[in-house]
C-alpha atoms as a PDB file:
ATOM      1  CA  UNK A   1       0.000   0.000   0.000  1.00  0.00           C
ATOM      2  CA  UNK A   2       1.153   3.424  -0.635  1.00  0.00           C
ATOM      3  CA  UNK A   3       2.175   5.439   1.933  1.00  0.00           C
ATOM      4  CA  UNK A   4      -0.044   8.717   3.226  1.00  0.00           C
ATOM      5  CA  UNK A   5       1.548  11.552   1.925  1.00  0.00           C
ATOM      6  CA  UNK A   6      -1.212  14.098   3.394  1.00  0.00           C
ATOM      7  CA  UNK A   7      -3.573  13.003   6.403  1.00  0.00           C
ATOM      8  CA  UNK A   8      -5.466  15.425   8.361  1.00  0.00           C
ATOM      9  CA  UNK A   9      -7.422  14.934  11.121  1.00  0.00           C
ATOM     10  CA  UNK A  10     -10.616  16.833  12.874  1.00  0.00           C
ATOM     11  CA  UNK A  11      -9.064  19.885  10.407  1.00  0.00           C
ATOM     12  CA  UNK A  12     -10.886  22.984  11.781  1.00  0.00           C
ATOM     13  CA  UNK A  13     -10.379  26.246  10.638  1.00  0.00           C
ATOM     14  CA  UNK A  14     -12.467  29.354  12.704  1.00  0.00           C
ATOM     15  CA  UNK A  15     -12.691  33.055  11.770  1.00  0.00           C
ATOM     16  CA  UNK A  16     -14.406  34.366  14.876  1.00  0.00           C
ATOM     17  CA  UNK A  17     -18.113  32.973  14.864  1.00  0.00           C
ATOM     18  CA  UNK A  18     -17.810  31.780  11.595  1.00  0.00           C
ATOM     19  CA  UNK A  19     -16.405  27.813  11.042  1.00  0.00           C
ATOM     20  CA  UNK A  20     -15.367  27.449   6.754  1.00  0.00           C
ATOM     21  CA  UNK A  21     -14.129  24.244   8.214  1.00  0.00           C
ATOM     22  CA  UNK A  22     -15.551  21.711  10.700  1.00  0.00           C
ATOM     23  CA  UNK A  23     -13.362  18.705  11.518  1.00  0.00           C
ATOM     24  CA  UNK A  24     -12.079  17.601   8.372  1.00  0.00           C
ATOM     25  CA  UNK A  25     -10.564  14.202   7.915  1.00  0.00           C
ATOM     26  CA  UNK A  26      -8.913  13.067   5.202  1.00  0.00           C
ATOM     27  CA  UNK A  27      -5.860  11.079   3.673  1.00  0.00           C
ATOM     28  CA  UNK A  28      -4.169  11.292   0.390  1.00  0.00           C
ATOM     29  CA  UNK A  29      -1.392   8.687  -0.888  1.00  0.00           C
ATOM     30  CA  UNK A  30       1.327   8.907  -2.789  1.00  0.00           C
ATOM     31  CA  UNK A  31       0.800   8.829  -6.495  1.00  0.00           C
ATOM     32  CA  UNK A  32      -2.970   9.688  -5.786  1.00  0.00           C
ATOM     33  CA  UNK A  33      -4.930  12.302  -7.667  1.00  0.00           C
ATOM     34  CA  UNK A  34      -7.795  13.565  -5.770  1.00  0.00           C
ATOM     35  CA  UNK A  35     -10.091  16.050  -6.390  1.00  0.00           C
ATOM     36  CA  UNK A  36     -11.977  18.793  -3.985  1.00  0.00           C
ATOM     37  CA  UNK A  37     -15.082  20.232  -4.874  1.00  0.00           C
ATOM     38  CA  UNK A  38     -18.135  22.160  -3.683  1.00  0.00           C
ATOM     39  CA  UNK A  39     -20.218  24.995  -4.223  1.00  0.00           C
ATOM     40  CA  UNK A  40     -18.749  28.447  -3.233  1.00  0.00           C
ATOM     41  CA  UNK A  41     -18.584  28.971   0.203  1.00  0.00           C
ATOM     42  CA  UNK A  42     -17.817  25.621   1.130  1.00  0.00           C
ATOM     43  CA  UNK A  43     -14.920  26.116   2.067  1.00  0.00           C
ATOM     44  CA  UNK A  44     -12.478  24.500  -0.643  1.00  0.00           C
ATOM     45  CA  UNK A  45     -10.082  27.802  -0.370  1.00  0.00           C
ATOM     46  CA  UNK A  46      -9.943  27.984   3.156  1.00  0.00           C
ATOM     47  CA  UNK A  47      -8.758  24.123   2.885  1.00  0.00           C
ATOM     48  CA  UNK A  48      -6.119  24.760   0.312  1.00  0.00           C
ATOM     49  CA  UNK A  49      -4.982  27.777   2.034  1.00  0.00           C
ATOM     50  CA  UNK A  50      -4.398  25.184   5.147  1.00  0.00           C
ATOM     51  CA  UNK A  51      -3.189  22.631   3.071  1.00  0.00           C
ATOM     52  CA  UNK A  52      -0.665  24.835   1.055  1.00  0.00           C
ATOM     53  CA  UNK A  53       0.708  25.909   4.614  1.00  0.00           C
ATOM     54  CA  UNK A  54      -0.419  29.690   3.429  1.00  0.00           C
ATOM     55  CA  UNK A  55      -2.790  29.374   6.568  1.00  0.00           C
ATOM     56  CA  UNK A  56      -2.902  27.582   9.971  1.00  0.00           C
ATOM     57  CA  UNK A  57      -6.063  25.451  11.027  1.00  0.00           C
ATOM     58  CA  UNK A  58      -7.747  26.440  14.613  1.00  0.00           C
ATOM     59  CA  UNK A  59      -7.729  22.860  15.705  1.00  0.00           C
ATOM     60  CA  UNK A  60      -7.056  19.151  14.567  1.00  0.00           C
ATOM     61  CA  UNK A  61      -4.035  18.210  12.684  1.00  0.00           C
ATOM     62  CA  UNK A  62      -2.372  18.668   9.325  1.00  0.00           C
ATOM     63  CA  UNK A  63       0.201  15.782   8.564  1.00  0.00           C
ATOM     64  CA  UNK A  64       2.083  16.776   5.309  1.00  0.00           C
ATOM     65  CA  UNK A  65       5.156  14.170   4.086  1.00  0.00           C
ATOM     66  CA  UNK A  66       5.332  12.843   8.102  1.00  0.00           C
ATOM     67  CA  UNK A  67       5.349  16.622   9.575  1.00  0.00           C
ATOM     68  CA  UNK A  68       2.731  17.943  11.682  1.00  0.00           C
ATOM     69  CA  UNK A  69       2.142  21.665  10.632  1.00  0.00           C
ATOM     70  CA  UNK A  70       0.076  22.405  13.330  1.00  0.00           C
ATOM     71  CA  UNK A  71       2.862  21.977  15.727  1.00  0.00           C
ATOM     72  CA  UNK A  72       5.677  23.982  13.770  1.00  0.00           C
ATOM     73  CA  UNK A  73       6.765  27.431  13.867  1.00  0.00           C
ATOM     74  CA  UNK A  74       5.871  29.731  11.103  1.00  0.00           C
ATOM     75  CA  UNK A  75       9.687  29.827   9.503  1.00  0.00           C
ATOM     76  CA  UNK A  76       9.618  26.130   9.929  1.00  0.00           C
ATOM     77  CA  UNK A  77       5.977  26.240   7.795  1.00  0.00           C
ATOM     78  CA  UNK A  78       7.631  28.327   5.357  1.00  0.00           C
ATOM     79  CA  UNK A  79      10.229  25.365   4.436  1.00  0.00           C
ATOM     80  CA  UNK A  80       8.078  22.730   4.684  1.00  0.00           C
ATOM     81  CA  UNK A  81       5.657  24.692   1.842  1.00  0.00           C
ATOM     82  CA  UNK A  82       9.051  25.475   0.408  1.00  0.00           C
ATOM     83  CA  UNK A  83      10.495  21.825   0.144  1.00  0.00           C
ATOM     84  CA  UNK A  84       7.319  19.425   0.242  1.00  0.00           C
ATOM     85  CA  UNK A  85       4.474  21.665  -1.965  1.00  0.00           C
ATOM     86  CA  UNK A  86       4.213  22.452  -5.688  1.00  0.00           C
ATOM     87  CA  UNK A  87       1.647  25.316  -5.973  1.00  0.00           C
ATOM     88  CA  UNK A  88      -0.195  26.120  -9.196  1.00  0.00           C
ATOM     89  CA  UNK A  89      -2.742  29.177  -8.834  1.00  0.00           C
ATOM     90  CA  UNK A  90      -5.863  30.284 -10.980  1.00  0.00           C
ATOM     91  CA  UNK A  91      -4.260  33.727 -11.141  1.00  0.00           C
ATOM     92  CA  UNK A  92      -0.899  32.638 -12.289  1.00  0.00           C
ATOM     93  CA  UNK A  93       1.212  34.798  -9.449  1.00  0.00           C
ATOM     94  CA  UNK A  94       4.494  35.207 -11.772  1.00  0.00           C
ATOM     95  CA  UNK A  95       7.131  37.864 -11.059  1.00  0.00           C
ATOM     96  CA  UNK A  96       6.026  40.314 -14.110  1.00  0.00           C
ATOM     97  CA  UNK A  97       9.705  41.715 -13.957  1.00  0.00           C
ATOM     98  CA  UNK A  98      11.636  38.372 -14.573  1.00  0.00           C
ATOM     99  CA  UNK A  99      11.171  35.924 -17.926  1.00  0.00           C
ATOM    100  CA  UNK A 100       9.398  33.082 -17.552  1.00  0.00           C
ATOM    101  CA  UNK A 101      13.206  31.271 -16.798  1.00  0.00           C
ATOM    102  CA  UNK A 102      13.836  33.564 -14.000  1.00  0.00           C
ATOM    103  CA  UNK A 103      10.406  32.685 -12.639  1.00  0.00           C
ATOM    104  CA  UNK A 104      11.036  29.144 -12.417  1.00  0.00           C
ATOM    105  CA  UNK A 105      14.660  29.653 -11.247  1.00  0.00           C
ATOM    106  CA  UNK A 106      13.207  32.157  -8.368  1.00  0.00           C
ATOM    107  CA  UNK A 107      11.593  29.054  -7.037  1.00  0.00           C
ATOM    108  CA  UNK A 108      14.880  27.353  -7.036  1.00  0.00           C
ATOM    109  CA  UNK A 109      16.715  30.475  -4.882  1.00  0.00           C
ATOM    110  CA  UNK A 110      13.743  30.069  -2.278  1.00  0.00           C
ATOM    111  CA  UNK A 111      15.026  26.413  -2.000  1.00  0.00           C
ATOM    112  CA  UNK A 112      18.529  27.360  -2.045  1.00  0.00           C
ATOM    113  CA  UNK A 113      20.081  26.064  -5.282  1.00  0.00           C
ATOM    114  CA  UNK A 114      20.067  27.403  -8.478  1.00  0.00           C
ATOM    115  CA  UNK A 115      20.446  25.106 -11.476  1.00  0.00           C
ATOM    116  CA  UNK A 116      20.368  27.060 -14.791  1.00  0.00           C
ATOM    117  CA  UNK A 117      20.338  23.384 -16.732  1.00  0.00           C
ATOM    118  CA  UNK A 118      17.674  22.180 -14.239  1.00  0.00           C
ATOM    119  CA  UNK A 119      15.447  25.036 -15.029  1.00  0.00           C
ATOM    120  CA  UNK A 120      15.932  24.826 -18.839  1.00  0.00           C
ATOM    121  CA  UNK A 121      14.706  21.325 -18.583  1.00  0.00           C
ATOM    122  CA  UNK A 122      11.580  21.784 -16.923  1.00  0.00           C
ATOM    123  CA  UNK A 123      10.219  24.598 -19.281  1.00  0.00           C
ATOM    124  CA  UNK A 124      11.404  22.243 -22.431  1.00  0.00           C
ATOM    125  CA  UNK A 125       9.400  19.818 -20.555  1.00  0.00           C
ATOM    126  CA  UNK A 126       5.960  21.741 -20.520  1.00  0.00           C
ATOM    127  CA  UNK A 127       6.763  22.787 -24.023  1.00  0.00           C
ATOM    128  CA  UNK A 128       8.414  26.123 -24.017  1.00  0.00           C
ATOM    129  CA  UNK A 129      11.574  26.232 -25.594  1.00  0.00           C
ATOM    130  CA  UNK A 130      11.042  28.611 -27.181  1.00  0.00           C
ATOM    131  CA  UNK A 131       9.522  31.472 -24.708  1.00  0.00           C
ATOM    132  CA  UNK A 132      12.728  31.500 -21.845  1.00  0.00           C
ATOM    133  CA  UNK A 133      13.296  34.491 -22.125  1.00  0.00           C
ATOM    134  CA  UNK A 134       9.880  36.294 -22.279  1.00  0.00           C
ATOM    135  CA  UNK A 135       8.190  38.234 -19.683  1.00  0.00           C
ATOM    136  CA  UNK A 136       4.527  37.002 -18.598  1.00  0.00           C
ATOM    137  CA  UNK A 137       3.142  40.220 -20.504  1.00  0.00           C
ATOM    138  CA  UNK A 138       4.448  38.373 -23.730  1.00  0.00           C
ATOM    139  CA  UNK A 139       2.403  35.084 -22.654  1.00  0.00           C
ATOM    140  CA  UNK A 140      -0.652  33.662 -23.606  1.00  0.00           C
ATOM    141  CA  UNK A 141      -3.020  32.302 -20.338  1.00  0.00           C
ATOM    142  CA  UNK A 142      -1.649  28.938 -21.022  1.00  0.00           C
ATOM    143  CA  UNK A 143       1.675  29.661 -21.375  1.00  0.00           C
ATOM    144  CA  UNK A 144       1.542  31.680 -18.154  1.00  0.00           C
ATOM    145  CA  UNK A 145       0.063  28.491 -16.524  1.00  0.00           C
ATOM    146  CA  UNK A 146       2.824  26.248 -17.871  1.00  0.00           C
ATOM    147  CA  UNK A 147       5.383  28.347 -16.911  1.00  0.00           C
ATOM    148  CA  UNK A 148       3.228  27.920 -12.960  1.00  0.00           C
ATOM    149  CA  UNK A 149       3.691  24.124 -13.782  1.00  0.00           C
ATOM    150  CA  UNK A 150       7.057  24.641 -14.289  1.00  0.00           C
ATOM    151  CA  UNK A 151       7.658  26.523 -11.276  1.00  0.00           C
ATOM    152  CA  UNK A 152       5.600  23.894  -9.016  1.00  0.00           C
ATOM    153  CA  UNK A 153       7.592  21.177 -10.446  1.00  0.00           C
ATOM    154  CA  UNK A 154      11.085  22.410 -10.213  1.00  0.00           C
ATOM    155  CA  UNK A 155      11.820  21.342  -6.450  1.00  0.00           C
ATOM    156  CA  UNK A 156      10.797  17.830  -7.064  1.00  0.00           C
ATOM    157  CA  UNK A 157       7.911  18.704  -4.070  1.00  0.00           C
ATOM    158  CA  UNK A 158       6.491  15.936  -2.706  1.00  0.00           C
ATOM    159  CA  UNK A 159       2.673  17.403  -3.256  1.00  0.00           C
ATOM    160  CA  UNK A 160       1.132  19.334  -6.035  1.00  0.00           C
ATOM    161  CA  UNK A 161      -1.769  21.510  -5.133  1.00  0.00           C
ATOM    162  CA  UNK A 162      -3.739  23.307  -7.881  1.00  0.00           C
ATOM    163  CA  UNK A 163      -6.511  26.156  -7.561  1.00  0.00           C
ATOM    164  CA  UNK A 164      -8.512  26.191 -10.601  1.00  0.00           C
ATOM    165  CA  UNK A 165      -5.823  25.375 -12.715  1.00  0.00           C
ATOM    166  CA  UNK A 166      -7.549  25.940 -15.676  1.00  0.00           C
ATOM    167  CA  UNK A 167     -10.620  28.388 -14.599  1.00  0.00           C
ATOM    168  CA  UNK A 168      -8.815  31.600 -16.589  1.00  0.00           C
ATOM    169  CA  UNK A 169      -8.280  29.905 -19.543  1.00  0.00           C
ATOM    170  CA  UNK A 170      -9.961  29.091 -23.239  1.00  0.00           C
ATOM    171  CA  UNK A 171     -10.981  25.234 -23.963  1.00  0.00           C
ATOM    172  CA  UNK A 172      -7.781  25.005 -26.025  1.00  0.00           C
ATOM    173  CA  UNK A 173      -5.274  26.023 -23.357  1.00  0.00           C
ATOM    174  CA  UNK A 174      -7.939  24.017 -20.901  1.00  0.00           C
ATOM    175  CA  UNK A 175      -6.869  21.000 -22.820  1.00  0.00           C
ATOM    176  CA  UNK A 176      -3.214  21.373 -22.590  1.00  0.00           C
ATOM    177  CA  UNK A 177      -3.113  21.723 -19.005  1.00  0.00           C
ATOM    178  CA  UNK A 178      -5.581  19.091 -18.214  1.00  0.00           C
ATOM    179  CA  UNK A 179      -3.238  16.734 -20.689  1.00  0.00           C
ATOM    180  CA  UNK A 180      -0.572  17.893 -18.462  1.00  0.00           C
ATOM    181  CA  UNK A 181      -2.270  16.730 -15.094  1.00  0.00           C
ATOM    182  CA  UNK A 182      -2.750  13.502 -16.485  1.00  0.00           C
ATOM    183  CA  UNK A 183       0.749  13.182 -17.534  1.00  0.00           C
ATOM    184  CA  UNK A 184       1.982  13.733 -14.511  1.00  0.00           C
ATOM    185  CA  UNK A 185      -0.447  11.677 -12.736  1.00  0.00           C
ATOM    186  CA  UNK A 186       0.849   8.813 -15.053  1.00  0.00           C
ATOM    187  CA  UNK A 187       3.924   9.466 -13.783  1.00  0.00           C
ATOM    188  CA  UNK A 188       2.914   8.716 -10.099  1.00  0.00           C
ATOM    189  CA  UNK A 189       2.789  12.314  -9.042  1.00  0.00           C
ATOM    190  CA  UNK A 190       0.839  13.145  -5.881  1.00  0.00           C
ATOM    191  CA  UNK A 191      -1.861  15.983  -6.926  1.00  0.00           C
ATOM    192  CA  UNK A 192      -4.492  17.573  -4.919  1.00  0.00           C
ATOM    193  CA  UNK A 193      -6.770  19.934  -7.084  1.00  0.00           C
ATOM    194  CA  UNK A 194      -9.173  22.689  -6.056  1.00  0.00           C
ATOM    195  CA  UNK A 195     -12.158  22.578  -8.638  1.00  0.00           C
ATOM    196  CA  UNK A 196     -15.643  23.559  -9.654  1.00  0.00           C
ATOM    197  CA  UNK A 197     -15.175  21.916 -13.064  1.00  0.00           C
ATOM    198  CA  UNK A 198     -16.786  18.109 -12.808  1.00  0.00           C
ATOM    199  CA  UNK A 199     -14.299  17.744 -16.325  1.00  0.00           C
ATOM    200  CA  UNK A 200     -11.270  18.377 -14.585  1.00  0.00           C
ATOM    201  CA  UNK A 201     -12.607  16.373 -11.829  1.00  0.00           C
ATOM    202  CA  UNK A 202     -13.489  13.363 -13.522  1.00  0.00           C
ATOM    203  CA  UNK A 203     -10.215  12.090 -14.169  1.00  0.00           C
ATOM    204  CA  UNK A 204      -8.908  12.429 -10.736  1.00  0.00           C
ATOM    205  CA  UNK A 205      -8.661   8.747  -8.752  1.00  0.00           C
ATOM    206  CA  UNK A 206     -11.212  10.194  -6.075  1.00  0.00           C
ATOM    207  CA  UNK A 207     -13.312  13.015  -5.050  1.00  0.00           C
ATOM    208  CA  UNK A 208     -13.790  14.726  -1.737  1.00  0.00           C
ATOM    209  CA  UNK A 209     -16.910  16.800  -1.571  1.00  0.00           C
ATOM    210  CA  UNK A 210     -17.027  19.783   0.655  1.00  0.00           C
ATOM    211  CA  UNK A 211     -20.774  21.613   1.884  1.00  0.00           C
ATOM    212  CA  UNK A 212     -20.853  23.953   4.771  1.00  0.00           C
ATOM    213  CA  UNK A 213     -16.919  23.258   5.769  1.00  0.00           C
ATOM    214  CA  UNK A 214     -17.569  19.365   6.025  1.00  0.00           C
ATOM    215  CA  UNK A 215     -16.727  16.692   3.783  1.00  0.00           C
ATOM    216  CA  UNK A 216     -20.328  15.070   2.304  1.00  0.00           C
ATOM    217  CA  UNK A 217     -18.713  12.933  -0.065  1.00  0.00           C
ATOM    218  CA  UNK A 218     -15.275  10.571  -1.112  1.00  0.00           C
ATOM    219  CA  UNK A 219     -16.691   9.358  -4.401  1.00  0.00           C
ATOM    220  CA  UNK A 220     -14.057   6.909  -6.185  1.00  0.00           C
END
């Protein structure tokens, strides 16, 4: 059996009277592709937020890669996102000031080592060769989002987790990124996708269903 790669447990999350998230259990393993969705409100950014390590939870426990974040420091959060997670956002979040190279090899400097070669590699590897040296300004949506890939993939993290991956862009660039996903999910890659599109969804392993900050559903 593969091991659990993410595991939380009674995951609650509390802004003043309001609870996004009530006691949340869940596991992911390695080489698993799951899939969180539910209406808006229910509180699948709250959970990514948590799960990315951008947020702490109010109670329970978050196990990422055999560390507790609930019972680290906030530097010590800020490696573990660092070294373990792969993030690839809706809105892109690229450095507008560097090329699309320098973006990637930025996320290699936060991890302390810089590999020129390494970087090349990985941009070849979502198809552009040909756009190192262009600024996001002189990128299409999908390139942008490739370039995110690119970035998320460059640490070898031990977790991918997507927002939306594909909610800014046209059914063409849609395509490319979802035939991406399933590439790497072929691969054995551990992914953990925010969506409201049931076609994204569909070709994850599982689905977790959130409704009023609890979990309704883990359809297969």
């Amino acid at each position: 059996m593969q091991k659990i790669v993410l595991e939380t447990v009674g995951l609650t999350k509390r802004f003043g009277n309001v609870t996004p998230l009530d006691g949340i259990d869940m596991q992911v393993r390695e080489g698993e592709w799951v899939a969180i969705m539910g209406p808006s409100g229910s509180g699948k950014t709250t959970m990514l937020n948590i799960l990315s390590c951008l947020d702490t939870l109010s109670e329970g426990k978050y196990i990422l890669d055999g560390i507790d974040t609930s019972q680290v420091s906030e530097k010590e959060r800020v490696v573990v996102r660092r070294e373990k997670i792969g993030l690839v956002f809706q809105q892109f979040h690229l450095v507008p000031y560097l090329t699309a190279l320098e973006n990637v090899m930025l996320a290699q400097y936060y991890h302390g080592m810089i590999d020129r070669d390494d970087a090349i590699e990985v941009l070849n590897r979502v198809g552009l060769s040909h756009r190192y040296d262009h600024l996001p300004s002189q990128l299409s949506g999908g390139e942008q989002q490739r370039v995110c890939i690119a970035r998320a993939l460059i640490n070898q993290p031990a977790i991918i987790l997507a927002d939306e991956p594909t909610g800014n862009l046209d059914e063409s660039n849609e395509q490319i990124i979802l035939d991406f996903f399933k590439e790497l999910h072929a691969e054995g890659r551990t992914i953990v996708l925010v969506t409201h599109n049931p076609e994204l969804a569909e070709f994850a392993d599982r689905t977790v269903r959130l409704h009023h900050g609890k979990v309704v559903q883990h359809a297969a």
